[in-house]
Protein backbone atom coordinates (compact mmCIF):
# COMPACT_ATOMS: atom_id res chain seq x y z
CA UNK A 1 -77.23 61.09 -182.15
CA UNK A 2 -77.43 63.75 -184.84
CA UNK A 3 -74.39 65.53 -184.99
CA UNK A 4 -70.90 64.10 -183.68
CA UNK A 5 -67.54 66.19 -183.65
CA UNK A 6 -64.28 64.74 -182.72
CA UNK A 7 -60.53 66.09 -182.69
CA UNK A 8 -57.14 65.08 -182.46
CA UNK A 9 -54.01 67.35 -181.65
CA UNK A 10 -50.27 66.51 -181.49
CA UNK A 11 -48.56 70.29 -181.50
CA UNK A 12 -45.12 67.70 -182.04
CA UNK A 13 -46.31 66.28 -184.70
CA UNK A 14 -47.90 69.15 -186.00
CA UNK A 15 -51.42 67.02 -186.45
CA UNK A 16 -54.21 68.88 -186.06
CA UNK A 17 -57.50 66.02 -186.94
CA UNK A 18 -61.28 66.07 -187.41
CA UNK A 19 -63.18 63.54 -187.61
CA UNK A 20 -67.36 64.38 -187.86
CA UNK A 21 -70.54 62.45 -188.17
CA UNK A 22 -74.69 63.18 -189.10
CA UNK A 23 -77.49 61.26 -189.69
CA UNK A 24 -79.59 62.01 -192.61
CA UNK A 25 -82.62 60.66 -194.17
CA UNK A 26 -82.86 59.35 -197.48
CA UNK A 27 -85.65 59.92 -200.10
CA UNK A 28 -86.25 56.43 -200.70
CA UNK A 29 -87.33 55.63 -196.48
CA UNK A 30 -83.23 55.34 -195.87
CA UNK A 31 -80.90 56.49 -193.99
CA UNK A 32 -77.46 58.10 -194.28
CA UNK A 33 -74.12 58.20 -192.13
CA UNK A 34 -72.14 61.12 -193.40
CA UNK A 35 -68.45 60.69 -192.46
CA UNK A 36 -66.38 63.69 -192.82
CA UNK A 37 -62.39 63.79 -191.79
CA UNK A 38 -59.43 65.38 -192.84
CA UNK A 39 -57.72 68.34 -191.28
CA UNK A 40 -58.73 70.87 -189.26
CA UNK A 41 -59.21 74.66 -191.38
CA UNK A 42 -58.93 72.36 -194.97
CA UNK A 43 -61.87 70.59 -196.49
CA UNK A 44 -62.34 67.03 -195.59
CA UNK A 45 -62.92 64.21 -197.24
CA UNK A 46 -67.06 62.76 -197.22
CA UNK A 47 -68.01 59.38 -197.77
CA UNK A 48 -71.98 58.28 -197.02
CA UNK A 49 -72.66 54.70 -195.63
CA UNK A 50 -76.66 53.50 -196.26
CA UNK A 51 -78.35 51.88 -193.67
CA UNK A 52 -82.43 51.00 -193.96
CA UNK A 53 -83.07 52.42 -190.77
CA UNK A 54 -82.25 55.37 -188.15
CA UNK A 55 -81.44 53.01 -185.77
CA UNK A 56 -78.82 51.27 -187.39
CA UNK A 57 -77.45 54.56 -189.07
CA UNK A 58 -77.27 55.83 -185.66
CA UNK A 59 -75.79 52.26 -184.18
CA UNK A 60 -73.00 52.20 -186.52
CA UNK A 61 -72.52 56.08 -185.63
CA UNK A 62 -71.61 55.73 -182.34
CA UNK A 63 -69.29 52.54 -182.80
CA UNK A 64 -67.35 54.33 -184.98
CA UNK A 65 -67.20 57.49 -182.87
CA UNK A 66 -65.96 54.57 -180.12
CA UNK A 67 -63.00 53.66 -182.35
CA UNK A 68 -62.00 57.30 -183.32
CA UNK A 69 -62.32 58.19 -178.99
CA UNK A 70 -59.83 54.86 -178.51
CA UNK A 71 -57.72 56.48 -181.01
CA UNK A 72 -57.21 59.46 -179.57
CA UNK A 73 -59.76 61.27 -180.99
CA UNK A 74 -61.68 63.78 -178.02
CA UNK A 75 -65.19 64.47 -177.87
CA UNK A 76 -66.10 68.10 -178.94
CA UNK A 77 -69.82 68.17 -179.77
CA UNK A 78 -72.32 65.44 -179.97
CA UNK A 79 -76.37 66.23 -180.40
């Protein structure tokens, strides 16, 4: 896991969600989840969680891309 893209689209409701994740190394040996999310054509909002490893950067990636999916959220891109 790289690169996730996920969106959510209620015409009713007039929602139209992203939701996207990356992994990134640190410069210290780290790693990075970048979370971005807001609404589609606007800029999102980016928060970074720090994990010591890729492997539980990527971990907590794909949990979280779980909970967005079993929110509604559909699976556009992953890498």
């Amino acid at each position: 896991m790289n690169h996730i893209y996920l969106e959510q689209h209620d015409p009713d409701k007039n929602m139209h969600r992203f939701y996207q994740l990356y992994i990134t190394p640190g410069i210290f040996g780290d790693w990075s989840l970048v979370k971005e999310w807001g609404r589609q054509s606007s800029p999102g909002t980016v928060r970074k969680e720090w994990f010591a490893t890729e492997a539980e950067a990527i971990s907590a990636g794909q949990k979280l891309a779980e909970v967005k999916q079993k929110k509604g959220y559909q699976l556009i891109r992953s890498d």
